[in-house]
C-alpha atoms as a PDB file:
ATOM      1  CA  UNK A   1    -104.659 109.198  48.161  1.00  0.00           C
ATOM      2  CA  UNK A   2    -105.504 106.070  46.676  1.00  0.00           C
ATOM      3  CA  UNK A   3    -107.991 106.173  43.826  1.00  0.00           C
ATOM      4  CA  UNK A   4    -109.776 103.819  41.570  1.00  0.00           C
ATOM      5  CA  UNK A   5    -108.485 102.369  38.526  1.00  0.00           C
ATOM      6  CA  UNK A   6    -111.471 102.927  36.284  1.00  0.00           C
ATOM      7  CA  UNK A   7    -110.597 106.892  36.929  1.00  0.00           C
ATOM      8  CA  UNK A   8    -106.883 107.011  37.338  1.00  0.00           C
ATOM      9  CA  UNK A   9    -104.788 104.248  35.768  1.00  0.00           C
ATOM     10  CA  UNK A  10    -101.171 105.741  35.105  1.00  0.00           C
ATOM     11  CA  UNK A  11    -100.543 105.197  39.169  1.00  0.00           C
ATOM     12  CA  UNK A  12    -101.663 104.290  42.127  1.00  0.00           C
ATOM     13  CA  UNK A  13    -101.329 107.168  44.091  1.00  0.00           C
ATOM     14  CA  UNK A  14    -102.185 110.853  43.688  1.00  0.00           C
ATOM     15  CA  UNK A  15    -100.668 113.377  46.108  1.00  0.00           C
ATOM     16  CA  UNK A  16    -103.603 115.974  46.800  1.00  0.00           C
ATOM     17  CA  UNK A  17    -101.378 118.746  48.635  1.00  0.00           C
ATOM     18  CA  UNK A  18    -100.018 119.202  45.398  1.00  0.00           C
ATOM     19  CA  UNK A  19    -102.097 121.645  43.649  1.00  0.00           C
ATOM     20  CA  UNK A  20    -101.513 119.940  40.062  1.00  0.00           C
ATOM     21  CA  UNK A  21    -102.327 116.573  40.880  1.00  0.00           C
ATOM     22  CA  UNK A  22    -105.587 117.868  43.248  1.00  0.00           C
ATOM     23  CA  UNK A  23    -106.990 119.425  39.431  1.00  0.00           C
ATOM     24  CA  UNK A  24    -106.031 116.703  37.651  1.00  0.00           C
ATOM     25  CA  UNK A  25    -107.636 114.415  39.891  1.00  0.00           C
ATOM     26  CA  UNK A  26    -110.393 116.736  39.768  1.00  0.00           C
ATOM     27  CA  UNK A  27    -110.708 116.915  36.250  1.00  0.00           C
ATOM     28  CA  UNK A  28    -110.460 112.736  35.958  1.00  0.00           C
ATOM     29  CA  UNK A  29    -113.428 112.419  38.576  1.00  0.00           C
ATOM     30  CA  UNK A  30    -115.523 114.875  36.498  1.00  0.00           C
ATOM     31  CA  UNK A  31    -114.811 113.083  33.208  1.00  0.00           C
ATOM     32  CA  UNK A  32    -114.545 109.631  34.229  1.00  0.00           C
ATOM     33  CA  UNK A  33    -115.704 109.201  37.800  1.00  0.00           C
ATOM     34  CA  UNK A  34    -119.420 107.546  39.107  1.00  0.00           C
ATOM     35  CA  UNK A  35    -122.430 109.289  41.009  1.00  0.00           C
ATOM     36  CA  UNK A  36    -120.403 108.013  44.388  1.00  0.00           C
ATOM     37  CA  UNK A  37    -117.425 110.058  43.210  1.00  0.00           C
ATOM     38  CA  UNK A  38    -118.673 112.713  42.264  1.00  0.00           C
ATOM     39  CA  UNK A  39    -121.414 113.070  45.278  1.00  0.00           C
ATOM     40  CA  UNK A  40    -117.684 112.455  47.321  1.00  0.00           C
ATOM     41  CA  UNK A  41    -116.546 115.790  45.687  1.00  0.00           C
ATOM     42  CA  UNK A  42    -116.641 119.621  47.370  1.00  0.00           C
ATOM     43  CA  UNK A  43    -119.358 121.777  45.164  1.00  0.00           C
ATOM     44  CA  UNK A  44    -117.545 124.784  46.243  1.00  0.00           C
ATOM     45  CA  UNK A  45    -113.890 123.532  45.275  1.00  0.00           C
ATOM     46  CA  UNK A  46    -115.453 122.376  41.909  1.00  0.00           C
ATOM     47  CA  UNK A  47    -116.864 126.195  41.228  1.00  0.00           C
ATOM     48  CA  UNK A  48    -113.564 127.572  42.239  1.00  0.00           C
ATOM     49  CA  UNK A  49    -111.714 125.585  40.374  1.00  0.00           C
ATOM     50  CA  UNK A  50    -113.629 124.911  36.972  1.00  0.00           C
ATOM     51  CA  UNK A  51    -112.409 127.327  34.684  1.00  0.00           C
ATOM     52  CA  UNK A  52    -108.729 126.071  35.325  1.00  0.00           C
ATOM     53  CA  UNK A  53    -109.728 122.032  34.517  1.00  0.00           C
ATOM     54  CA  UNK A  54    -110.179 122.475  31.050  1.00  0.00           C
ATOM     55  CA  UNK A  55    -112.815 120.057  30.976  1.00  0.00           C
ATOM     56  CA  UNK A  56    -114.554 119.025  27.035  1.00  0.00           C
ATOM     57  CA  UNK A  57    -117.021 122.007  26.174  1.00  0.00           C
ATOM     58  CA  UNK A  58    -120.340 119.594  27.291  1.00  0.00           C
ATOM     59  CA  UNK A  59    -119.372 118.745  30.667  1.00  0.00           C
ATOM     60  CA  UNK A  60    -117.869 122.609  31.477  1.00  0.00           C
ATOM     61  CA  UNK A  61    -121.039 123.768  29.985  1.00  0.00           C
ATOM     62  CA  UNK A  62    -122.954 120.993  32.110  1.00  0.00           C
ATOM     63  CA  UNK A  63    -121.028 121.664  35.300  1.00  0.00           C
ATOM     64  CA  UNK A  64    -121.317 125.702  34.815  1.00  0.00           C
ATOM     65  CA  UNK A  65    -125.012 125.518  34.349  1.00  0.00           C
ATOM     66  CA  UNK A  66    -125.373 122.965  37.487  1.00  0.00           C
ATOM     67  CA  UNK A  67    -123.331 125.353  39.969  1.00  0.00           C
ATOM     68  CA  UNK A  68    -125.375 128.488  38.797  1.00  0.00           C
ATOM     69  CA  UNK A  69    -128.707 126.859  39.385  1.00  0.00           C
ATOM     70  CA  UNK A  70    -130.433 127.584  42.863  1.00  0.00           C
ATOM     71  CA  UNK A  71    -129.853 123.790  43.458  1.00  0.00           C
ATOM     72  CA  UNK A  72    -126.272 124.077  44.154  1.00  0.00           C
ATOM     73  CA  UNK A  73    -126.096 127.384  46.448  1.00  0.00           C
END
C-alpha cells in the first residue's frame, strides 16, 4: 500500500498483510493522518486494535472515549 508522505516518510510502501506494519500504519494515521484518513479507517479494527498501538495518553484517551460513545456503535 502506498501511503502519504506527510504520515509515513521512512518508505514508500507499507505491507498491510503483515500484522506489524498494519498497527504501525494504524498508529501513524491516528497520530499524524487528516479527517480523509482517518474517515478511510475501519471503526471496528481501530477498537480491536487500540490497546496494542500505544498511542500518547490524549489521543488513546480521545479515541477510547469516541468508540464507547453511542455515536460509534
Amino acid at each position: 500500500m502506498k501511503v502519504p508522505r506527510y504520515i509515513v516518510w521512512s518508505t514508500d510502501r507499507i505491507n498491510t498483510a503483515d500484522p506489524f506494519q498494519r498497527r504501525w500504519l494504524l498508529r501513524q494515521i491516528l497520530t499524524h493522518g487528516r479527517a480523509e484518513d482517518v474517515r478511510a479507517l475501519d471503526m471496528q479494527e481501530i477498537k480491536r486494535e487500540l490497546e496494542t498501538l500505544d498511542l500518547p495518553p490524549h489521543l488513546n484517551s480521545l479515541w477510547k472515549h469516541f468508540l464507547e460513545s453511542e455515536y460509534a456503535r
